[in-house]
Protein backbone atom coordinates (compact mmCIF):
# COMPACT_ATOMS: atom_id res chain seq x y z
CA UNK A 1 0.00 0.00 0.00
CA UNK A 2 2.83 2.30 0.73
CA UNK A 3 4.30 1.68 -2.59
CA UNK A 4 1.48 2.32 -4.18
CA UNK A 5 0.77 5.80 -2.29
CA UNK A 6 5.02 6.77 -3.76
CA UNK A 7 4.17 6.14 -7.04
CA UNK A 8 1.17 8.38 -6.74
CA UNK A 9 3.33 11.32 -5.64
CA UNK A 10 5.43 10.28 -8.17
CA UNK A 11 2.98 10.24 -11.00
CA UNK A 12 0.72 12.79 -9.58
CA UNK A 13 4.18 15.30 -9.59
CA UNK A 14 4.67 14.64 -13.23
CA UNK A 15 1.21 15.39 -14.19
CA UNK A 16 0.91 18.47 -12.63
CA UNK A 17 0.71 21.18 -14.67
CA UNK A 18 4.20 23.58 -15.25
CA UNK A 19 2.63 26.62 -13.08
CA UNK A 20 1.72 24.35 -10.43
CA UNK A 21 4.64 22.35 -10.60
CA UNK A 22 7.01 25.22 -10.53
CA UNK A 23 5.36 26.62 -7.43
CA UNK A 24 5.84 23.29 -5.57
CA UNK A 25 9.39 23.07 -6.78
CA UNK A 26 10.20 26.53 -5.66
CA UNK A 27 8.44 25.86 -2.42
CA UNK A 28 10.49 22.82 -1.52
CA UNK A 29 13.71 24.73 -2.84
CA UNK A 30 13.08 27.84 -0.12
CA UNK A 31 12.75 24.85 2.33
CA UNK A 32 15.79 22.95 1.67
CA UNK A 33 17.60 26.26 1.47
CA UNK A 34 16.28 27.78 4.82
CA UNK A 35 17.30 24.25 6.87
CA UNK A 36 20.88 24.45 4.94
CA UNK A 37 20.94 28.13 6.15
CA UNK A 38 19.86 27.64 10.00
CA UNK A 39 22.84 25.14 9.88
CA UNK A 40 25.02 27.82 8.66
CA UNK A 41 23.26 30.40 11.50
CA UNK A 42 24.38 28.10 14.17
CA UNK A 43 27.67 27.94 13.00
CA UNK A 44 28.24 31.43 12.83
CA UNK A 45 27.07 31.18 16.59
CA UNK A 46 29.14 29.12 17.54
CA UNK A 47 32.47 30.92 15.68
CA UNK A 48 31.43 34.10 17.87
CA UNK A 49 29.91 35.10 14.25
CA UNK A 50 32.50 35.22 12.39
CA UNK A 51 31.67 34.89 8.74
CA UNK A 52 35.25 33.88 7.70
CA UNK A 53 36.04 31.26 10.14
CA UNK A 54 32.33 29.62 9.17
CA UNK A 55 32.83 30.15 5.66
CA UNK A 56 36.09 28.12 6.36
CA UNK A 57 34.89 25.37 8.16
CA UNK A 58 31.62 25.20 5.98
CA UNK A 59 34.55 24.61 2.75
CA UNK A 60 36.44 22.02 5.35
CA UNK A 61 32.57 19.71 5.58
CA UNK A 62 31.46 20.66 1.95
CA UNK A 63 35.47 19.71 0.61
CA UNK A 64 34.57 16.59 2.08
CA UNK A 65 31.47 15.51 0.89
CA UNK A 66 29.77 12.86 0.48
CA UNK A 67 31.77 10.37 3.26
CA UNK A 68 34.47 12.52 4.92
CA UNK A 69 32.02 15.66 5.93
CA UNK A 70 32.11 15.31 9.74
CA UNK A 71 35.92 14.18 9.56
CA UNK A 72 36.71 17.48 7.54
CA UNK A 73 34.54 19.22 10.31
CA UNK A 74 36.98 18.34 13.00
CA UNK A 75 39.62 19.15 11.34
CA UNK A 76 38.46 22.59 11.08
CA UNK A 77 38.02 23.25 14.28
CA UNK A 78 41.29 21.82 15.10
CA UNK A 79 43.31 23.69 12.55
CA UNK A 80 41.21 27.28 12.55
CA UNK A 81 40.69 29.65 10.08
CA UNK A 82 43.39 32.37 11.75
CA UNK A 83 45.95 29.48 11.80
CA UNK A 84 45.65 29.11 7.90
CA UNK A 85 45.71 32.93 7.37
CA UNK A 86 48.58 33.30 9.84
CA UNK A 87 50.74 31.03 7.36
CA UNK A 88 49.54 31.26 3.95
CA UNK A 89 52.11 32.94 2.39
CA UNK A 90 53.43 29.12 2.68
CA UNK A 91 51.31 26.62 0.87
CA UNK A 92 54.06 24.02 2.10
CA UNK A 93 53.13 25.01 5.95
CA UNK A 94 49.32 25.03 5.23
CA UNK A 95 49.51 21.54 3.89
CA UNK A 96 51.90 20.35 6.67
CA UNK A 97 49.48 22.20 9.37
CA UNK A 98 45.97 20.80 7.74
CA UNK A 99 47.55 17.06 6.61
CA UNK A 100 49.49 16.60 9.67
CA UNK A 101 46.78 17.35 11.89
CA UNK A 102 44.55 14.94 10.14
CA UNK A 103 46.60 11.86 10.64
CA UNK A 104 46.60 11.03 7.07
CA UNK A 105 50.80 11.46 7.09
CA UNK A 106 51.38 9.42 10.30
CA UNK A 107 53.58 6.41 9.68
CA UNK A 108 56.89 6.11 7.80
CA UNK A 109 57.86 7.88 4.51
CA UNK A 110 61.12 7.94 2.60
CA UNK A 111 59.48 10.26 -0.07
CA UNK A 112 61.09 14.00 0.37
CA UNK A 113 58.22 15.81 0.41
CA UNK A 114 56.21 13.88 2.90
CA UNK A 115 59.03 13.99 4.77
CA UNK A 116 59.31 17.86 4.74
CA UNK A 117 55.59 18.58 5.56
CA UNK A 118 56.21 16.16 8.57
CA UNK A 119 59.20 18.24 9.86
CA UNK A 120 57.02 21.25 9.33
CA UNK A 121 53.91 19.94 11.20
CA UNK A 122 56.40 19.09 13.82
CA UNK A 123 57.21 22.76 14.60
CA UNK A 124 53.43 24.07 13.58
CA UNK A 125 52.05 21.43 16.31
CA UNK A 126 53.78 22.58 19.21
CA UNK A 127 53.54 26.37 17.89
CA UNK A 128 49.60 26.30 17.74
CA UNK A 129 49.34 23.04 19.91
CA UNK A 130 47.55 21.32 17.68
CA UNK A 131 46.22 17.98 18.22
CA UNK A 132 45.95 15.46 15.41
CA UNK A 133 43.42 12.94 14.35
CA UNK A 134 43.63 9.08 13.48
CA UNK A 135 43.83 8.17 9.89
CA UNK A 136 40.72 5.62 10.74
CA UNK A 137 38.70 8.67 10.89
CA UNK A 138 38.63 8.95 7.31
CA UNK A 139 37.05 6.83 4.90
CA UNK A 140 39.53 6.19 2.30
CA UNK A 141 37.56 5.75 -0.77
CA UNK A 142 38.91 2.98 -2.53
CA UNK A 143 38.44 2.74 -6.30
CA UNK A 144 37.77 6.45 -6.10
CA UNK A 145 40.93 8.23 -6.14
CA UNK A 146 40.20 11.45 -6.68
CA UNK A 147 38.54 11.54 -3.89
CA UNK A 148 41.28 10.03 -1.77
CA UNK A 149 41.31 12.13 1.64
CA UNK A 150 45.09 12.57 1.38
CA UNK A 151 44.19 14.90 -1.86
CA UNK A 152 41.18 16.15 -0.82
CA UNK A 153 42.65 18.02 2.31
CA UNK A 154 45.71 19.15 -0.22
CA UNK A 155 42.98 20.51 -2.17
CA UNK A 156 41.46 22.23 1.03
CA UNK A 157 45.13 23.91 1.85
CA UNK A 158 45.35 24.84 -1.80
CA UNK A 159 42.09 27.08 -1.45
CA UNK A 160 42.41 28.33 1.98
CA UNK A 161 46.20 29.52 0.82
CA UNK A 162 44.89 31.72 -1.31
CA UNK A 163 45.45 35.73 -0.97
CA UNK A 164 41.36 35.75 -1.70
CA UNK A 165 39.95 33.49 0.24
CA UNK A 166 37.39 35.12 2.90
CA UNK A 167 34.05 35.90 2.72
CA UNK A 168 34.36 39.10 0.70
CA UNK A 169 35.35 37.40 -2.39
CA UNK A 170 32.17 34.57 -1.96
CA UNK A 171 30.00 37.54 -1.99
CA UNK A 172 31.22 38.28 -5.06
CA UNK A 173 30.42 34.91 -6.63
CA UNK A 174 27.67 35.82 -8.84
CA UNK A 175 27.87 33.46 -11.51
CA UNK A 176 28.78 29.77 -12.82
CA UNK A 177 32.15 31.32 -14.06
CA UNK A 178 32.85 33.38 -10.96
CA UNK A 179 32.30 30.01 -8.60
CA UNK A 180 34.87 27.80 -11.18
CA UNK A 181 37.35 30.52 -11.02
CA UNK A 182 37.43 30.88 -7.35
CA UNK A 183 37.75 26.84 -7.17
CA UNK A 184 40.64 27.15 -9.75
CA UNK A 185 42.96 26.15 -7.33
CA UNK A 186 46.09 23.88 -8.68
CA UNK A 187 48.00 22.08 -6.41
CA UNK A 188 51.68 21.80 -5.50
CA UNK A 189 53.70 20.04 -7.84
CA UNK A 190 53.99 16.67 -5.84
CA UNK A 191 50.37 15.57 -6.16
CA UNK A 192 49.90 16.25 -9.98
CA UNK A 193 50.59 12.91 -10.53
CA UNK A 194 49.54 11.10 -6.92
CA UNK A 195 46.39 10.82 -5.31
CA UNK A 196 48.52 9.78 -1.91
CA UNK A 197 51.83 10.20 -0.33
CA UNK A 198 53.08 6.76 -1.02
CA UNK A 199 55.76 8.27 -3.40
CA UNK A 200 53.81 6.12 -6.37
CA UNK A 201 53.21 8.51 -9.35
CA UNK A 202 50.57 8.31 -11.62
CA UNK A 203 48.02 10.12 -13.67
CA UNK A 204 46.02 12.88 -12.55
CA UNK A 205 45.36 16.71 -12.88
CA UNK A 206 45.90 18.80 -10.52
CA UNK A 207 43.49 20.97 -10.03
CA UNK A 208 40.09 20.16 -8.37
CA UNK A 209 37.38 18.30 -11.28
CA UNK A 210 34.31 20.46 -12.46
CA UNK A 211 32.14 17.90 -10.63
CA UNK A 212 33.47 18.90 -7.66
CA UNK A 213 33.16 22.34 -8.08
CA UNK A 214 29.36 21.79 -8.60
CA UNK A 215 29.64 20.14 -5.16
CA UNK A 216 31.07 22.65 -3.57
CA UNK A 217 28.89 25.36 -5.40
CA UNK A 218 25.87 23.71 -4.18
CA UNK A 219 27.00 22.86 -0.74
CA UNK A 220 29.10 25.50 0.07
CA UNK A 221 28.23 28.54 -2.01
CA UNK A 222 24.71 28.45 -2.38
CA UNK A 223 23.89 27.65 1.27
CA UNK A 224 26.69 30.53 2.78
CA UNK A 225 25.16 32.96 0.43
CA UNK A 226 21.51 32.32 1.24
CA UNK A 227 22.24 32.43 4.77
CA UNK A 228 24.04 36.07 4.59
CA UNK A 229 21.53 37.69 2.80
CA UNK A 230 19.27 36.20 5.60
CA UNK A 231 21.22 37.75 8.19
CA UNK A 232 21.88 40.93 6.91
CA UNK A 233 18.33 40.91 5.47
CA UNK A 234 19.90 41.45 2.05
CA UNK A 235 17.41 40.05 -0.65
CA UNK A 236 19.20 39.96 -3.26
CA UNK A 237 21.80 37.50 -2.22
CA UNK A 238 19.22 34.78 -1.57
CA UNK A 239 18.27 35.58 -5.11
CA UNK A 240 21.66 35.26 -6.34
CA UNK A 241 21.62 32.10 -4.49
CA UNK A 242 18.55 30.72 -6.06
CA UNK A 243 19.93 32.06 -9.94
CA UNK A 244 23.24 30.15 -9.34
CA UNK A 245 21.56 27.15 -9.28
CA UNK A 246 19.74 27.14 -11.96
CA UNK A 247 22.75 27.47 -14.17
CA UNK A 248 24.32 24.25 -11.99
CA UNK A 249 23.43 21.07 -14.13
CA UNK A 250 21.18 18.72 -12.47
CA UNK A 251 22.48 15.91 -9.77
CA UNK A 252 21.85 12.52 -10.30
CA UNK A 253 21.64 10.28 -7.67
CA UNK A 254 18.89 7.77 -6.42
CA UNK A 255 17.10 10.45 -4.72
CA UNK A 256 16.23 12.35 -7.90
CA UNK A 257 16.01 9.34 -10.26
CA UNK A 258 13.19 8.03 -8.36
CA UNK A 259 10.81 11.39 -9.90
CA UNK A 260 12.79 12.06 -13.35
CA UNK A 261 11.60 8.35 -14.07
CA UNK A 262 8.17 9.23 -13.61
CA UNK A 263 8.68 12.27 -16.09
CA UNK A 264 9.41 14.78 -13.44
CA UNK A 265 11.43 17.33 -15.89
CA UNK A 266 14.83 18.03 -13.77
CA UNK A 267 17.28 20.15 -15.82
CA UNK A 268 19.14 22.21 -13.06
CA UNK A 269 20.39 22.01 -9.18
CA UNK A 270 17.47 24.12 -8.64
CA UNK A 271 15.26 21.10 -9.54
CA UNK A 272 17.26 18.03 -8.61
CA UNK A 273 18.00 20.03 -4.85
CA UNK A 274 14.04 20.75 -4.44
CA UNK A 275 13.31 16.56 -5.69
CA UNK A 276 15.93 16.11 -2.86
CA UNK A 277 14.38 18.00 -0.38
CA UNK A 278 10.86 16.35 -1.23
CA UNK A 279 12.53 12.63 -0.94
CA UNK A 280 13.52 13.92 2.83
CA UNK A 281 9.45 14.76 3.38
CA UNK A 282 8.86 11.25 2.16
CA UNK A 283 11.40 9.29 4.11
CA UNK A 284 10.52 11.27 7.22
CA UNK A 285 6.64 10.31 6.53
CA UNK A 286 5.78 14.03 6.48
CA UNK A 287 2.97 14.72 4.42
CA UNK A 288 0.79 16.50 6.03
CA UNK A 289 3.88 19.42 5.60
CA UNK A 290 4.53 18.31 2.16
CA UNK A 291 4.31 20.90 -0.23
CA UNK A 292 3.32 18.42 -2.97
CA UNK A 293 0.59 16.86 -0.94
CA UNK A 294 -0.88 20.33 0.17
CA UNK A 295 -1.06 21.50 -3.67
CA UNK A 296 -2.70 18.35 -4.49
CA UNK A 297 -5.20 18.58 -1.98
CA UNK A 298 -6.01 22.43 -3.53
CA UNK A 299 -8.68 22.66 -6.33
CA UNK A 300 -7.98 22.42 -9.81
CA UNK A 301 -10.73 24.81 -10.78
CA UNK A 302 -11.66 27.85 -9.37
CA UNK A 303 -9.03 28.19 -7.35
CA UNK A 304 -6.92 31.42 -6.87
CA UNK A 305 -3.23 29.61 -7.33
């Protein structure tokens, strides 16, 4: 019986006419958007509100999405925003401070590099006495190297090294083009070629892959923007936060397949993020909120919609 009442969402979601279905899409878009937000609220809270260190540690759980998010979290707060900024006019010391403290470079190396950024999180421990993780923290993502945690975090001290990364600059992210040049970040010449410090070359860009920086668009830029303008009570950056995804392609996972093979038209992260947000309502068993449910109970005729 259940099954049968999902496929009638399903079915009943596809049949809905544009206007109708764009206002449910748009409602369960504000939704997702304003629950992202309050997450980003509370971490400004608990930063003292400051925009740049949440900003940071927002990058640190969106950098490690989908399996490392809460491991990137910690490592945040262990290696702060004011650390990184304190010593990025050395991308060497960045790496050393962010890899070191995440375990990922305990053991033994005979590799030159690895060997340098441990001698450099040596001295950058006891001068910001920092405490360092366990690599089983980390899920390691075998068969998906690019997504190795060793290069991920390398990736993460790439960014944060830059001369524009703050807040100031995300504000200014107010396009598709603007959000891929700001990711544009290449790495040191040592992981080019190597997705981990096991001195084993191989082949690889390095710089971070454009599905990535849809990620971290939709993760990281879309929610931090949405949730300043709310602050500030500044409109039009939860506008610009809407318009950026709809020039994000479409996400395709489980979540979203389940409508688009009813017919459900899903061209954009604006559409694929709402279908996402109204697969939560359904897993949670909330329809009596569910903005889908509420316009199907409206009338078709005579109504004021």
């Amino acid at each position: 019986m259940e099954e049968q009442t999902m496929v009638c969402c399903e079915a009943e979601l596809a049949s809905l006419d544009p206007l109708r279905r764009c206002k449910v899409v748009e409602e369960l878009l504000v939704g997702r958007l304003l629950r992202k937000s309050q997450r980003v609220a509370q971490m400004w809270e608990s930063t003292s509100r400051d925009w740049n260190e949440t900003f940071y540690r927002m990058t640190a759980y969106a950098m490690g999405a989908p399996r490392n998010s809460e491991a990137f979290e910690r490592l945040a707060t262990r290696v702060t925003y004011l650390m990184c900024l304190k010593e990025r006019s050395s991308l060497l010391r960045v790496e050393a401070m962010l890899l070191g403290t995440s375990g990922l470079l305990n053991g033994e190396y005979y590799d030159d590099y690895i060997v340098r950024l441990q001698d450099e999180f040596a001295y950058l421990a006891n001068k910001y006495r920092l405490r360092g993780m366990v690599r089983g923290e980390w899920h390691q993502g075998v068969g998906f190297p690019a997504g190795n945690p060793v290069r991920r975090v390398a990736q993460m001290a790439a960014l944060v090294a830059k001369d524009n990364y703050s807040v100031d600059e995300l504000l200014k992210l107010r396009s598709l083009a603007r959000v891929e040049e700001f990711f544009d970040v290449e790495l040191g010449e040592y992981w080019s070629g190597r997705f981990a410090p096991d001195g084993k070359e191989g082949r690889g860009s390095a710089k971070m892959g454009r599905s990535k920086i849809y990620v971290m668009a939709i993760n990281l830029v879309v929610p931090m923007l949405f949730a300043y303008g709310t602050v500030v009570g500044d409109e039009s950056l939860k506008e610009q936060a809407m318009d950026l995804l709809e020039s994000i392609p479409a996400e395709h996972n489980h979540k979203v397949a389940r409508w688009t093979g009813y017919g459900v038209p899903c061209h954009t992260a604006y559409d694929s993020q709402a279908l996402i947000e109204l697969s939560a309502y359904c897993a949670e068993k909330r329809c009596k909120e569910c903005p889908l449910a509420k316009m199907l109970r409206r009338p078709r005729v005579g109504s004021n919609d």
